[in-house]
C-alpha atoms as a PDB file:
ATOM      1  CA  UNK A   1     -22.707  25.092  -7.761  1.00  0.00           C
ATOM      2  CA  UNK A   2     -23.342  21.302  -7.303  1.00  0.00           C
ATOM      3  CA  UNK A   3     -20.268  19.547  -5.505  1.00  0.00           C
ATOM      4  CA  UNK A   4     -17.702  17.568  -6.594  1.00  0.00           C
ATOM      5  CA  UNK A   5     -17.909  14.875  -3.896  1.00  0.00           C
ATOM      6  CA  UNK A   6     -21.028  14.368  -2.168  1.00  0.00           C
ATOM      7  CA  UNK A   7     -20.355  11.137   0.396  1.00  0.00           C
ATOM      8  CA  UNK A   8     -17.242  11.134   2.310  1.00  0.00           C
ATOM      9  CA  UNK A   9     -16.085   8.185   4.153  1.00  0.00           C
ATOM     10  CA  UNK A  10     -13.516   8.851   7.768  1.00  0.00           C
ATOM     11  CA  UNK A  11     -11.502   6.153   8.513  1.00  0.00           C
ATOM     12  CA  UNK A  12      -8.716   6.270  10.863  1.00  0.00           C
ATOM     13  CA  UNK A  13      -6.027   3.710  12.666  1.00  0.00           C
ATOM     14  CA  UNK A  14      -8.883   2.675  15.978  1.00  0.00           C
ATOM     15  CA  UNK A  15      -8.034   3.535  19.802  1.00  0.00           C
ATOM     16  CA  UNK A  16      -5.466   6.321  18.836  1.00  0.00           C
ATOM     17  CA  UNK A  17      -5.873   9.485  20.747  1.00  0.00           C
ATOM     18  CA  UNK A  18      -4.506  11.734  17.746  1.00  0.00           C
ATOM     19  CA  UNK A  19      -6.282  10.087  14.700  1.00  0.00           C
ATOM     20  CA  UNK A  20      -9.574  10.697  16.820  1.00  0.00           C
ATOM     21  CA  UNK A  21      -9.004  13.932  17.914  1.00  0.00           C
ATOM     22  CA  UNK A  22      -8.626  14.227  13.851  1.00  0.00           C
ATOM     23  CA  UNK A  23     -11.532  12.552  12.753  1.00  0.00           C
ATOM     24  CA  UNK A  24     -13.952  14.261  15.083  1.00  0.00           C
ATOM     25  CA  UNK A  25     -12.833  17.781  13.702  1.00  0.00           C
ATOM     26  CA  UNK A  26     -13.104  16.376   9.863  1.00  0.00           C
ATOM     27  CA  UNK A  27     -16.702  15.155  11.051  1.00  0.00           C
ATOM     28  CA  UNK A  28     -17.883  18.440  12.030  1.00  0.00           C
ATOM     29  CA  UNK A  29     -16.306  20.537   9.638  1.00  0.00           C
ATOM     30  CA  UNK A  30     -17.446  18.102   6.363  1.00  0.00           C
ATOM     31  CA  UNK A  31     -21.027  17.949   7.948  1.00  0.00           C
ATOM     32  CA  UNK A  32     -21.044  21.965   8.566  1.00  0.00           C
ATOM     33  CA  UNK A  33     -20.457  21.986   4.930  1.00  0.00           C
ATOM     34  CA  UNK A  34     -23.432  20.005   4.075  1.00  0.00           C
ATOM     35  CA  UNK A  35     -21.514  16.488   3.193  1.00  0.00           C
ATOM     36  CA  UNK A  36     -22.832  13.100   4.109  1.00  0.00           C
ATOM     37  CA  UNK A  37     -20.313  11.715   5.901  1.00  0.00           C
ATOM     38  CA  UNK A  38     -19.801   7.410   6.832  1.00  0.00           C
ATOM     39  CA  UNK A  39     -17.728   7.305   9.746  1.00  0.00           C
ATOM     40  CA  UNK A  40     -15.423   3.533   9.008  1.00  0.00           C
ATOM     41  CA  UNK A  41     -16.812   0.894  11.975  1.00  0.00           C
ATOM     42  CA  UNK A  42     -13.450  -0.041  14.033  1.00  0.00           C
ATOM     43  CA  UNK A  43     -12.592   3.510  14.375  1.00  0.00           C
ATOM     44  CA  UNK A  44     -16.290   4.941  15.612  1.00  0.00           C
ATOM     45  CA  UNK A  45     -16.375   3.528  19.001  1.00  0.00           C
ATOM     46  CA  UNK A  46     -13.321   6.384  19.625  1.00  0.00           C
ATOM     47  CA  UNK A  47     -15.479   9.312  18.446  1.00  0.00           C
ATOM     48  CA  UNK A  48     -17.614  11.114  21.071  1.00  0.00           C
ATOM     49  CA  UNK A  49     -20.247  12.108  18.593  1.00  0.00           C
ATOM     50  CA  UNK A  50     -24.456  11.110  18.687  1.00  0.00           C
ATOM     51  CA  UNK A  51     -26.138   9.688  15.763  1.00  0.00           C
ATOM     52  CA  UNK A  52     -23.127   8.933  13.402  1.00  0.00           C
ATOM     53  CA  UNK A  53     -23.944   6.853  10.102  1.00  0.00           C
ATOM     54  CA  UNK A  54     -21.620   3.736  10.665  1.00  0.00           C
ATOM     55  CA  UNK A  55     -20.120   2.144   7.758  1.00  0.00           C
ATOM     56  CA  UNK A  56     -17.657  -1.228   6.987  1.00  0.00           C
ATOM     57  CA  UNK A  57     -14.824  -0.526   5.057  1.00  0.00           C
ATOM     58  CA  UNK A  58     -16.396  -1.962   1.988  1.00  0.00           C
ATOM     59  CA  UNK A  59     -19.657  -0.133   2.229  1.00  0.00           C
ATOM     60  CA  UNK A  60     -17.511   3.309   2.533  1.00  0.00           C
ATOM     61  CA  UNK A  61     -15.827   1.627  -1.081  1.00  0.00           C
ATOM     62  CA  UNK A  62     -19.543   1.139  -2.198  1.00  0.00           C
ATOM     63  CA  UNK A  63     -21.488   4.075  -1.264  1.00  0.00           C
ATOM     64  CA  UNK A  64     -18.419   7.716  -0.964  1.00  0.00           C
ATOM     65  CA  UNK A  65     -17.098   9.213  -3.810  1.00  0.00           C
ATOM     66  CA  UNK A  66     -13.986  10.129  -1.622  1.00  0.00           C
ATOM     67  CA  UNK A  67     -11.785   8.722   1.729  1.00  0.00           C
ATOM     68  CA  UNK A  68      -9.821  10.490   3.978  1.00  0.00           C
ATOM     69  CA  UNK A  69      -7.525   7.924   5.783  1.00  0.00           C
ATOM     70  CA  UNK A  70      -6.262   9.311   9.093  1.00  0.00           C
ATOM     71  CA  UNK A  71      -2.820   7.562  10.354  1.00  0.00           C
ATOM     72  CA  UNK A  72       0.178   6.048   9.025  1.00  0.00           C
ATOM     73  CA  UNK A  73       1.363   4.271   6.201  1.00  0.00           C
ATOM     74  CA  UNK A  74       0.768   1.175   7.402  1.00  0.00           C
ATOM     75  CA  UNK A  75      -3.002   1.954   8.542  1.00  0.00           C
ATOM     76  CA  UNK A  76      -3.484   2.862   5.140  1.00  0.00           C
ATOM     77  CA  UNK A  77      -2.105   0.299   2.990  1.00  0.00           C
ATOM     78  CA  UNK A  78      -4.713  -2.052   4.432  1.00  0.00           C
ATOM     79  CA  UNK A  79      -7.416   0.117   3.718  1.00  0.00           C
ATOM     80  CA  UNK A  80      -6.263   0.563   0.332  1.00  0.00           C
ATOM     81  CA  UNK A  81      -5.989  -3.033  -0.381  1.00  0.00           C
ATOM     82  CA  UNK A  82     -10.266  -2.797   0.225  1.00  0.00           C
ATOM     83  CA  UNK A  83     -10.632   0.749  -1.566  1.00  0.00           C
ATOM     84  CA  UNK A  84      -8.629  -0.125  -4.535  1.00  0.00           C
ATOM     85  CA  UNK A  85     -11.173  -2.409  -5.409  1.00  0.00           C
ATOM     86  CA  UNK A  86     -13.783   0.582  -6.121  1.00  0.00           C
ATOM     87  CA  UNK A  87     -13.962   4.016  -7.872  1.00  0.00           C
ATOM     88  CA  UNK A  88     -13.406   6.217  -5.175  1.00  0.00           C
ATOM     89  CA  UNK A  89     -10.560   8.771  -4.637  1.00  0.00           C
ATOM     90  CA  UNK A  90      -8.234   8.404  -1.554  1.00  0.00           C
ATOM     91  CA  UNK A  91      -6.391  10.924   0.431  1.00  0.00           C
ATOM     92  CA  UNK A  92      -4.085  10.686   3.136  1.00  0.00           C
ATOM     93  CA  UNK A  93      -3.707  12.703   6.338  1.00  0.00           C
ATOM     94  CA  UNK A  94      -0.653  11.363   8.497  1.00  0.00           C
ATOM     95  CA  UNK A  95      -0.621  10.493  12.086  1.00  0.00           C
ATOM     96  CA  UNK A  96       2.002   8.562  11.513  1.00  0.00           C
ATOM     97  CA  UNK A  97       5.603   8.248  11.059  1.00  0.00           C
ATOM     98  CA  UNK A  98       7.086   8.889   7.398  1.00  0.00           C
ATOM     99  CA  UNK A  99       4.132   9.592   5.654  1.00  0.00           C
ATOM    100  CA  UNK A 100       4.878   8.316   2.206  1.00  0.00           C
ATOM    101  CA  UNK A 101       0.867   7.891   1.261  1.00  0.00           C
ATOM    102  CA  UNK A 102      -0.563  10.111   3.499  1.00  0.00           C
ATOM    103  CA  UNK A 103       0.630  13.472   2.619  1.00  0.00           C
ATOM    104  CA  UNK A 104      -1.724  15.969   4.879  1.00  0.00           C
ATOM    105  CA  UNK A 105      -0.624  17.537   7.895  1.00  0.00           C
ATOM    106  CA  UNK A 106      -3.565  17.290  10.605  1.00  0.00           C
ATOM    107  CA  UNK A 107      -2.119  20.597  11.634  1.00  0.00           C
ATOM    108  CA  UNK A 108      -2.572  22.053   8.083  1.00  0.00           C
ATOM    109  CA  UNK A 109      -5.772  20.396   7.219  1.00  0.00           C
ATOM    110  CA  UNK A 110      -8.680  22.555   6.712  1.00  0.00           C
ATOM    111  CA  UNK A 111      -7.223  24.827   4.310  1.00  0.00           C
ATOM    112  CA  UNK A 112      -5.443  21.794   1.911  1.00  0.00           C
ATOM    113  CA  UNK A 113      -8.849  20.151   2.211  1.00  0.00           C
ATOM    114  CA  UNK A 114     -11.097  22.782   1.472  1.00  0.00           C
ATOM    115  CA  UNK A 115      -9.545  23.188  -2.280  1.00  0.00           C
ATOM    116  CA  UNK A 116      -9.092  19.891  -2.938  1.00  0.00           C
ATOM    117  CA  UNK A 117     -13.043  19.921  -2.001  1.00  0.00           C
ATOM    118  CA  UNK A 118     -13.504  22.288  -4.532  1.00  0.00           C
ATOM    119  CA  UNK A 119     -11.672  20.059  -7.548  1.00  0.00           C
ATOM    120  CA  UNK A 120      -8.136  21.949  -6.848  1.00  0.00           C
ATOM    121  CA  UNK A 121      -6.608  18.669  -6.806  1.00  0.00           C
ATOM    122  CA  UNK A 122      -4.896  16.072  -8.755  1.00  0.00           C
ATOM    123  CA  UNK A 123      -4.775  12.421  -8.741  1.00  0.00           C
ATOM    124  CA  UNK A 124      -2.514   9.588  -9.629  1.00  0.00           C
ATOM    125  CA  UNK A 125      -3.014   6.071  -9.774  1.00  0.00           C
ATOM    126  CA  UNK A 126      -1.043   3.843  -8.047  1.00  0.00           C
ATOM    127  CA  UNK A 127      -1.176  -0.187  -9.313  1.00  0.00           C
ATOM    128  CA  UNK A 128      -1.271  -2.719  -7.209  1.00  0.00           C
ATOM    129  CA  UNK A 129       0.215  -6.350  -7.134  1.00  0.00           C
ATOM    130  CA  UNK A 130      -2.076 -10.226  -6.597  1.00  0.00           C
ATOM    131  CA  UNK A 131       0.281 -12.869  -5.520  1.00  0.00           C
ATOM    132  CA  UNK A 132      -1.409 -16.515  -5.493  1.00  0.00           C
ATOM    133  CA  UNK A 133      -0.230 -19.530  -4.354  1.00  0.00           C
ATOM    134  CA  UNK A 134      -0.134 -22.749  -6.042  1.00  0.00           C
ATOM    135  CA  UNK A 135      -0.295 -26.256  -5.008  1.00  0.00           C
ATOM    136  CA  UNK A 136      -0.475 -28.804  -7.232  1.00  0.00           C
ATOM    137  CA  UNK A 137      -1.739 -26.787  -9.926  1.00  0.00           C
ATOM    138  CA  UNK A 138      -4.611 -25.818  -8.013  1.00  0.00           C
ATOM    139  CA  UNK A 139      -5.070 -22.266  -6.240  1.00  0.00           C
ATOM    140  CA  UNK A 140      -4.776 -22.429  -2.634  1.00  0.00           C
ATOM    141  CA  UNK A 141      -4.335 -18.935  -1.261  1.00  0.00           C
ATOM    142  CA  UNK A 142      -4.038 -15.386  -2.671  1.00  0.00           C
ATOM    143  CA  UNK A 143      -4.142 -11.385  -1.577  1.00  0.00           C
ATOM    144  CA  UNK A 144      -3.116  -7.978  -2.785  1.00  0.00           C
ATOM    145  CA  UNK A 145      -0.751  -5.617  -1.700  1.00  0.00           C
ATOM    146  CA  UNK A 146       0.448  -2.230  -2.049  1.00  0.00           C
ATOM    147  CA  UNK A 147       3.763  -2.192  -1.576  1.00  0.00           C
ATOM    148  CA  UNK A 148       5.154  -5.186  -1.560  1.00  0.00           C
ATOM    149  CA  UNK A 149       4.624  -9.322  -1.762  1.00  0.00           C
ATOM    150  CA  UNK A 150       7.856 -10.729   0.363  1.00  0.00           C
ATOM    151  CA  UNK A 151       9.105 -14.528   0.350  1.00  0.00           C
ATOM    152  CA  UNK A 152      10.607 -15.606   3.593  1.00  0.00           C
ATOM    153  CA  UNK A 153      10.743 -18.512   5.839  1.00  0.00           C
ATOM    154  CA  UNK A 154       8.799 -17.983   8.772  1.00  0.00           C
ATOM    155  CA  UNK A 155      12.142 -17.772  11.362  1.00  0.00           C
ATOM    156  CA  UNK A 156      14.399 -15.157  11.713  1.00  0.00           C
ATOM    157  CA  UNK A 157      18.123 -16.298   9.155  1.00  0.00           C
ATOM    158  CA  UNK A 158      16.166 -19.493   6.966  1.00  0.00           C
ATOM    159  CA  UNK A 159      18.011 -19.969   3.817  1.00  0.00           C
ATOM    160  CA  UNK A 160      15.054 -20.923   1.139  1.00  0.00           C
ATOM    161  CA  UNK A 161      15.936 -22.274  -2.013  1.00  0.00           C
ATOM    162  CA  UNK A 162      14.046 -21.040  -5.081  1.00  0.00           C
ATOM    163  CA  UNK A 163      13.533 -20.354  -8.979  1.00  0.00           C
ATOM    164  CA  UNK A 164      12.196 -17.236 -10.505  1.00  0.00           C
ATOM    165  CA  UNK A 165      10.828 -17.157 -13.438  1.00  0.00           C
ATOM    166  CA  UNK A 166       9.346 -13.952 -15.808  1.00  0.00           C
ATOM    167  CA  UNK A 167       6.569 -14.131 -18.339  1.00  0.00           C
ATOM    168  CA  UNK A 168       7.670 -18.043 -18.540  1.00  0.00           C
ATOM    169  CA  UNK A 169      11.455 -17.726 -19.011  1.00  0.00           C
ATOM    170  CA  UNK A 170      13.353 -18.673 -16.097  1.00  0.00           C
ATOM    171  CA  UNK A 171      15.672 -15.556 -14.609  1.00  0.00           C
ATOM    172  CA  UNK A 172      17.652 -17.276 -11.768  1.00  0.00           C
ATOM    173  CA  UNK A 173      18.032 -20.179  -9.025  1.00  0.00           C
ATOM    174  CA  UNK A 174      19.253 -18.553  -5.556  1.00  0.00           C
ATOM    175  CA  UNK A 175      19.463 -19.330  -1.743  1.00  0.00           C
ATOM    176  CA  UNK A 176      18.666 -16.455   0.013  1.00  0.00           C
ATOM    177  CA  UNK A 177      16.317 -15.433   3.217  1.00  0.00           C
ATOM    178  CA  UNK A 178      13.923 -14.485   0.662  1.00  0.00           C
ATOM    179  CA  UNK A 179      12.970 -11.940  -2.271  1.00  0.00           C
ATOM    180  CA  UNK A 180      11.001  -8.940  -2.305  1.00  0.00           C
ATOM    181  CA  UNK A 181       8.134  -8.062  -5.514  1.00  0.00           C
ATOM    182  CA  UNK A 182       8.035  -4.270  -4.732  1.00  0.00           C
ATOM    183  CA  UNK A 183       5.728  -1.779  -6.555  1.00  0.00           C
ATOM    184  CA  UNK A 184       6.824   1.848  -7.110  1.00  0.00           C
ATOM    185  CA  UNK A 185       4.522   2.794  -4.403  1.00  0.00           C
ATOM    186  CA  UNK A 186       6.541   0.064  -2.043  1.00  0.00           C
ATOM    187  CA  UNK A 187       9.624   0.819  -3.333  1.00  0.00           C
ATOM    188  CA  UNK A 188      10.143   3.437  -0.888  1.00  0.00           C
ATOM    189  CA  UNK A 189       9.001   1.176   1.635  1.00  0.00           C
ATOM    190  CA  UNK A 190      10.619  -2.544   3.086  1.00  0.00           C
ATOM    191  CA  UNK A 191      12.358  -2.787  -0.664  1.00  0.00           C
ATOM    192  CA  UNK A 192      14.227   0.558   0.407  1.00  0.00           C
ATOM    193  CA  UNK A 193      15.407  -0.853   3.477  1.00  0.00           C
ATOM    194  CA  UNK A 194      17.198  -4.435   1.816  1.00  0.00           C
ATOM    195  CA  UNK A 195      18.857  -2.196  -0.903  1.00  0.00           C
ATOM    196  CA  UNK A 196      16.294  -1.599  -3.392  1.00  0.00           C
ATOM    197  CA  UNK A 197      16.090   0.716  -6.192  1.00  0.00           C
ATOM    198  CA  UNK A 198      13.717   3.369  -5.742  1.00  0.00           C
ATOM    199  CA  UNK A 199      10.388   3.890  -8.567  1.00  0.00           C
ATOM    200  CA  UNK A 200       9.021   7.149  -9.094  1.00  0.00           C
ATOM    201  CA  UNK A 201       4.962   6.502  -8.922  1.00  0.00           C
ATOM    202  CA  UNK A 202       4.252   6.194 -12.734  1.00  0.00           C
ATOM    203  CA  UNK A 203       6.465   3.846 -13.608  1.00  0.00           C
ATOM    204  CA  UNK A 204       5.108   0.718 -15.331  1.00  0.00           C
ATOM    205  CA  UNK A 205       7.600  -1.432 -13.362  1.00  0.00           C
ATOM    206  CA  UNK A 206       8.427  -3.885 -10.117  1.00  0.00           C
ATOM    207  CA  UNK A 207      11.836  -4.356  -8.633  1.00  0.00           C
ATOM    208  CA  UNK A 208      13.167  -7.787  -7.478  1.00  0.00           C
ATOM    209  CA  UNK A 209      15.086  -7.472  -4.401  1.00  0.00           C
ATOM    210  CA  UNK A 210      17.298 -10.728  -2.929  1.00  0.00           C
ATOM    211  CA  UNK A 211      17.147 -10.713   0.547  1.00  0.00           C
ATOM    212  CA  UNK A 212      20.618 -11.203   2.315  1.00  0.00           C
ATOM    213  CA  UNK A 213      21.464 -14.019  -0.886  1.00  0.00           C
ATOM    214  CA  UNK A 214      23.640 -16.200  -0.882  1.00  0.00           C
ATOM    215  CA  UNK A 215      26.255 -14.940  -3.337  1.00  0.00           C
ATOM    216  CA  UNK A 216      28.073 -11.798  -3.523  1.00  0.00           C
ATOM    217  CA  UNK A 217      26.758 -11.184  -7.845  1.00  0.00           C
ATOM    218  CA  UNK A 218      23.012 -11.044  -6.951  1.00  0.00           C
ATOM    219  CA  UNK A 219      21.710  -7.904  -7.483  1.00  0.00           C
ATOM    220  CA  UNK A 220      18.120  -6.099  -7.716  1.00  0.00           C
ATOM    221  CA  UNK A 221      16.713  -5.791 -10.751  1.00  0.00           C
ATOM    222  CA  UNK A 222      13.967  -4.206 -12.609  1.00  0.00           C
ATOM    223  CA  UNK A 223      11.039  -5.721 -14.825  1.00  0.00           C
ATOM    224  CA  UNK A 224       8.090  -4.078 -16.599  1.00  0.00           C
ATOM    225  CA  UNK A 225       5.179  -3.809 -14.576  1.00  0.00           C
ATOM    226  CA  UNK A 226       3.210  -5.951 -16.911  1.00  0.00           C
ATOM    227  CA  UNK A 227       4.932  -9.253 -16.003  1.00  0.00           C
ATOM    228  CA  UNK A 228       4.052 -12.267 -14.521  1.00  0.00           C
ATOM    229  CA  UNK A 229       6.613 -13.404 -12.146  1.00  0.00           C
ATOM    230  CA  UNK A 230       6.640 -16.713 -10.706  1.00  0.00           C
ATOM    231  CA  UNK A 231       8.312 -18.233  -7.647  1.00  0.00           C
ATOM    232  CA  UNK A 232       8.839 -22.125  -7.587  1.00  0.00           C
ATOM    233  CA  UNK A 233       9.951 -23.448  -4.244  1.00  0.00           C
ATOM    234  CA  UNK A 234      12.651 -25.950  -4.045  1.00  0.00           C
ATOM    235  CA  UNK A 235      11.529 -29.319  -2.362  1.00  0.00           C
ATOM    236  CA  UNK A 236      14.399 -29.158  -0.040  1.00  0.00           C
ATOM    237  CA  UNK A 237      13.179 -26.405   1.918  1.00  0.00           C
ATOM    238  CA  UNK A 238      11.748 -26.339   5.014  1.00  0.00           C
ATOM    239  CA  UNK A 239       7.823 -26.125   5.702  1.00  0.00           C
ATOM    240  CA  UNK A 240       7.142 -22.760   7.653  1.00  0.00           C
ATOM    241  CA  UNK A 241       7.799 -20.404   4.650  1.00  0.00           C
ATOM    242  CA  UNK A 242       5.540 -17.227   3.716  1.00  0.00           C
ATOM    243  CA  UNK A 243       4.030 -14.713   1.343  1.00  0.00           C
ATOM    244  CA  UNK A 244       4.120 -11.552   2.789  1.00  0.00           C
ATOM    245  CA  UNK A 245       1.279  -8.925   1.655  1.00  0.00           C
ATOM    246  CA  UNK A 246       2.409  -5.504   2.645  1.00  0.00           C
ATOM    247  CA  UNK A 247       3.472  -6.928   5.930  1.00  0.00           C
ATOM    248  CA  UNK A 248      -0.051  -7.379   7.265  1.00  0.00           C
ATOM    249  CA  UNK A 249      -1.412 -10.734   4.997  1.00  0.00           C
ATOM    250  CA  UNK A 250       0.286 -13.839   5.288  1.00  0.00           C
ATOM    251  CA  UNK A 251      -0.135 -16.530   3.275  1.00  0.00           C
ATOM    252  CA  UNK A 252       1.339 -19.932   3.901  1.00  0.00           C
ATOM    253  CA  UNK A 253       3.621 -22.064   1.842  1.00  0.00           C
ATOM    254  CA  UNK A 254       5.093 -25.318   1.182  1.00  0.00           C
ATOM    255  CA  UNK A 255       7.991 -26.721  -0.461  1.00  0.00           C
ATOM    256  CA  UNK A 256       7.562 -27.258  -4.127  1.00  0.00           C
ATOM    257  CA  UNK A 257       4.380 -24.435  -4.387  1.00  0.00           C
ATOM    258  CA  UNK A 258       4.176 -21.986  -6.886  1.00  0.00           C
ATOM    259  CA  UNK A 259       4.075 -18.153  -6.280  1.00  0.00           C
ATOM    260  CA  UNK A 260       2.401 -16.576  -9.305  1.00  0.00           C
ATOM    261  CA  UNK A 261       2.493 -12.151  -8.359  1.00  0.00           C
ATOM    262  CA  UNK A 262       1.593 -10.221 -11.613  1.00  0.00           C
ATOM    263  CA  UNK A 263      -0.569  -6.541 -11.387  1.00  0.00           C
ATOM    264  CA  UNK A 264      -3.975  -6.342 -10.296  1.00  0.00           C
ATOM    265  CA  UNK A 265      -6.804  -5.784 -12.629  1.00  0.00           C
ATOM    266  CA  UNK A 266      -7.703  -2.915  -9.882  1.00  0.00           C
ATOM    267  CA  UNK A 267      -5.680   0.450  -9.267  1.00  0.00           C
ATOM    268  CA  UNK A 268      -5.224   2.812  -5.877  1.00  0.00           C
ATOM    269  CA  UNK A 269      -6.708   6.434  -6.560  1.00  0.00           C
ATOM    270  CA  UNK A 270      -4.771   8.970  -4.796  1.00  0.00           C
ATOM    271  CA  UNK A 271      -5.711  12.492  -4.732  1.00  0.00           C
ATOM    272  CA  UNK A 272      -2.839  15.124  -3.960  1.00  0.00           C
ATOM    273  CA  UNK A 273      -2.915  19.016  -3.184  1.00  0.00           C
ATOM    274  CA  UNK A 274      -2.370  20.863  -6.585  1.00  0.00           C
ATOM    275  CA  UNK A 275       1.325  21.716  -5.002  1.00  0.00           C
ATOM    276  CA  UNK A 276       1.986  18.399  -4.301  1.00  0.00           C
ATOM    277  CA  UNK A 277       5.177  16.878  -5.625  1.00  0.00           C
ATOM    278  CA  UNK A 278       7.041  13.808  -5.044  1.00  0.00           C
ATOM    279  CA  UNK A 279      10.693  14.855  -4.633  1.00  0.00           C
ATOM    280  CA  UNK A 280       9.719  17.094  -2.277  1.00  0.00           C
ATOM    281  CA  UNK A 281       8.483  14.190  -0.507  1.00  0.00           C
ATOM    282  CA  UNK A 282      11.594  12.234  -0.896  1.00  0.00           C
ATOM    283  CA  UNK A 283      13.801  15.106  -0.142  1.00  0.00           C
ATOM    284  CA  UNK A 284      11.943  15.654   3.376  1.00  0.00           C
ATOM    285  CA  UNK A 285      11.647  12.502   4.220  1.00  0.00           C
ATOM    286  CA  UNK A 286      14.683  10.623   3.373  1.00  0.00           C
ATOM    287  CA  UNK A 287      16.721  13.914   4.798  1.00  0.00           C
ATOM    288  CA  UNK A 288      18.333  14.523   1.012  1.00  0.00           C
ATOM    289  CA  UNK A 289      19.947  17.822   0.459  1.00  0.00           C
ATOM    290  CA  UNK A 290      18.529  20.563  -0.396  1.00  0.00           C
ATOM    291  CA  UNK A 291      19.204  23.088  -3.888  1.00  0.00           C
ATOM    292  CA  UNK A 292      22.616  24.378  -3.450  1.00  0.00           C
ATOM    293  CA  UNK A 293      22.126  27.432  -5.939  1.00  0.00           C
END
C-alpha cells in the first residue's frame, strides 16, 4: 500500500526543552516507519540526533507533502505565513498555551498521528489576509498574516485619526488607538480580546474591530471576506504608527499612507483528527459550559 505522505517536515519553536523532547520522538518514530523526514534549521541545533537532513522553512514548503509544527500558536502562525504559500498540509501539536491551531496533545500523539498517516483525517482551509502600504501611490511595504493585520501608533494610548473605506465606498472616519482586520482564524485571537465577534473557520468574512475609539456608537462589524479594505491615514497624525502582521511583522507608516488588506491569493491547509471539531475547541478553551441535558 503506497503512502499517503512520503516527506515530512519537523519544525518546532527553537531552544525549548519540551518542543525538542517532541520533535526527537516524532523523528524516530516517522523514520522507523520508513518516512523521509527534513528536520526545520533554527530548531535542529536542539535535537541530539547524527546525520539529520536539515531544511529552511521554505525548502520544507518546497520539497514535504506534510508539517508537523511543534509549539504554540504564535510559533505557528509564522510558519504558516511561509507554508501557506505551498501545497502542503499542516498540523499542529501544542506546546503551548491555548492551542487554537495546534490541536495535538504531545502526550496523545502517536496514536492521533498514526491515522491521520493513514488518510483518517480531514482538512480545512484557512485564508489568509496581504496588507500593503502605500505612499504616494507607490508600494512601499507589505506582509501576510494569519490572524490579524492591526493599526496602531507605535506608543502605548496614541489617538490616530483615520478613514476606512470597503471595495471603494467609504464606511467611517474615527479616532481611536487603532483597528483590527481579523480573519476567522484570528478572530479567536487579539480581535477576541478588544471585543470582537467570533468567526467559525469557513466563513467567507473579516471583522473590523475599533480599538478603545473615540465614541461610545462604534461598534465591530462584519464584511465579506472578498473585500478590499482600505485605511487612509489622516495627515494630522503623528509619525511612529504601524501595521501589525499577526503580532510578529511590522510594517511602518506615515501620515497620509494608504493601508490596502484584502485576502491572499494563497490559503493555510490544516489537517485535523477525523474527531476533530471546533466547538469542542471553543468550549475547552474559552471554559464555556458544558451540555446541561
Amino acid at each position: 500500500m503506497s503512502k499517503i505522505y512520503n516527506t515530512i517536515g519537523l519544525i518546532g519553536k527553537p531552544n525549548h526543552e519540551g518542543a525538542s523532547a517532541t520533535i526527537t520522538a516524532l523523528y524516530q518514530f516517522l523514520t522507523e516507519q520508513g518516512y523521509q523526514v527534513l528536520i526545520e534549521s533554527s530548531v535542529a541545533p536542539s535535537i541530539d540526533i547524527d546525520k539529520l537532513t536539515i531544511s529552511t522553512l521554505v525548502e520544507i514548503g518546497e520539497q514535504a507533502d506534510l508539517a508537523i509544527v511543534v509549539g504554540g500558536d504564535g510559533y505557528m502562525l509564522g510558519a504558516a505565513r511561509v507554508l501557506a504559500c505551498y501545497d502542503i498540509g499542516v498540523i499542529g501539536v501544542n506546546r503551548g498555551n491555548l492551542g487554537f491551531l495546534t490541536d495535538l496533545s504531545p502526550d496523545e500523539l502517536i496514536e492521533p498521528l498514526e491515522k491521520i498517516l493513514r488518510g483518517e483525517s480531514r482538512a480545512e482551509q484557512r485564508f489568509i489576509i496581504e496588507a500593503e502600504v502605500y505612499r504616494h501611490g507607490k508600494l512601499k511595504s507589505s506582509n501576510s498574516a494569519v490572524n490579524e493585520a492591526v493599526l496602531h501608533a507605535g506608543k502605548v494610548a496614541s489617538m490616530i485619526e483615520f478613514e476606512v473605506y470597503i471595495d471603494g465606498s467609504f464606511m467611517f472616519s474615527q479616532r481611536s488607538d487603532g483597528l483590527i482586520v481579523s480573519t476567522p482564524t484570528g478572530s479567536t485571537a487579539y480581535s477576541m480580546s478588544a471585543g470582537g465577534p467570533i468567526l467559525t473557520p469557513n466563513l467567507n468574512a473579516l471583522s473590523l474591530v475599533p480599538m478603545f475609539p473615540h465614541t461610545l456608537t462604534s461598534r465591530p462589524i462584519v464584511v465579506d471576506g472578498n473585500s478590499e479594505i482600505k485605511l487612509l491615514l489622516a495627515n494630522e497624525n503623528y509619525e511612529n504608527l504601524q501595521i501589525s502582521c499577526d503580532g510578529h511583522v511590522i510594517l511602518a507608516v506615515l501620515p497620509g499612507d494608504e493601508v490596502i488588506i484584502r485576502k491572499s491569493e494563497y490559503t493555510l491547509r490544516l489537517v485535523h483528527p477525523l474527531d476533530h471539531d471546533y466547538f469542542n475547541v471553543l468550549r475547552s478553551k474559552l471554559s464555556w459550559g458544558n451540555k446541561l441535558y
